[in-house]
Every structure is written in structure tokens, then in C-alpha cells.
Protein backbone atom coordinates (compact mmCIF):
# COMPACT_ATOMS: atom_id res chain seq x y z
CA UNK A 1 130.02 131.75 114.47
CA UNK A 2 131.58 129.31 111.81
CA UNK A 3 135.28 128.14 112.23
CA UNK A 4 136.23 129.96 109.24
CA UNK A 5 135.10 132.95 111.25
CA UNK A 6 136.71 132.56 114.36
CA UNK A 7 140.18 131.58 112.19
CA UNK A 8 139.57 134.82 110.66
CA UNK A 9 139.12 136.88 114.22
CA UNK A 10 142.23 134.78 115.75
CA UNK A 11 144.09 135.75 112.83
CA UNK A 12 143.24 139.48 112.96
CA UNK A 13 144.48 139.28 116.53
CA UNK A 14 147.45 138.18 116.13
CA UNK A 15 148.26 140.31 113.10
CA UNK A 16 147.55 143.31 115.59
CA UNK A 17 150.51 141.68 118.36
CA UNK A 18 152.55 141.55 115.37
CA UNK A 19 153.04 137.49 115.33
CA UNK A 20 153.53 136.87 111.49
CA UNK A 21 154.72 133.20 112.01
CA UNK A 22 151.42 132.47 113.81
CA UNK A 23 149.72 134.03 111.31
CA UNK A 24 151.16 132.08 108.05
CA UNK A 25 150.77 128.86 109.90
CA UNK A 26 147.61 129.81 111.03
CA UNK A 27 146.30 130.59 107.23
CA UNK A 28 147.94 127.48 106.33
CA UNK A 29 146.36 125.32 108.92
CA UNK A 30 142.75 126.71 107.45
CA UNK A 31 144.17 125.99 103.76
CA UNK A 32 144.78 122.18 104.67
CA UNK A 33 141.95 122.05 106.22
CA UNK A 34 139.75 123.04 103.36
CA UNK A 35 141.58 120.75 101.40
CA UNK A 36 140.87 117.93 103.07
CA UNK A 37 137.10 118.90 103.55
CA UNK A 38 137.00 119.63 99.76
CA UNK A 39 139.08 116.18 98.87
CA UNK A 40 137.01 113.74 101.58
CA UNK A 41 134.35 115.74 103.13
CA UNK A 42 133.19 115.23 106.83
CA UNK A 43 134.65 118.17 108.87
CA UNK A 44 138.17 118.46 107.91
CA UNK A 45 141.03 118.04 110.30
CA UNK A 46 139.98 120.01 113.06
């Protein structure tokens, strides 16, 4: 399974336990890290 998968199922989790904070940050963690993969290639930040 690709990270961008495995963002997506953490992020479906913790929309079900109701966490919105964790979820914004967590869909802005992916967003940065496209960025950067997009902007200097390699893997990203994480």
C-alpha cells in the first residue's frame, strides 16, 4: 500500500473518532509533503 494510501485510511479513522484537528493537520502534513516531492523530488519529508 502507498503512503498516500495509508494517509488516506488513517485519516478515515480518525474522521470516524471525530478528531477534526488531527485530521486538518493530517491533510496538511500530506499537502507539504507533496510539495516538497513535487518542488525537489526524492521522497518528500517523511
Amino acid at each position: 500500500m502507498s503512503k498516500t494510501g495509508l494517509m488516506l485510511a488513517a485519516l478515515l479513522v480518525l474522521t470516524t473518532a471525530g478528531c477534526a484537528p488531527l485530521l486538518v493537520g493530517g491533510a496538511a502534513a500530506v499537502v507539504a509533503d507533496e510539495a516538497v516531492e513535487q518542488d525537489k523530488g526524492g521522497d518528500g519529508l517523511f
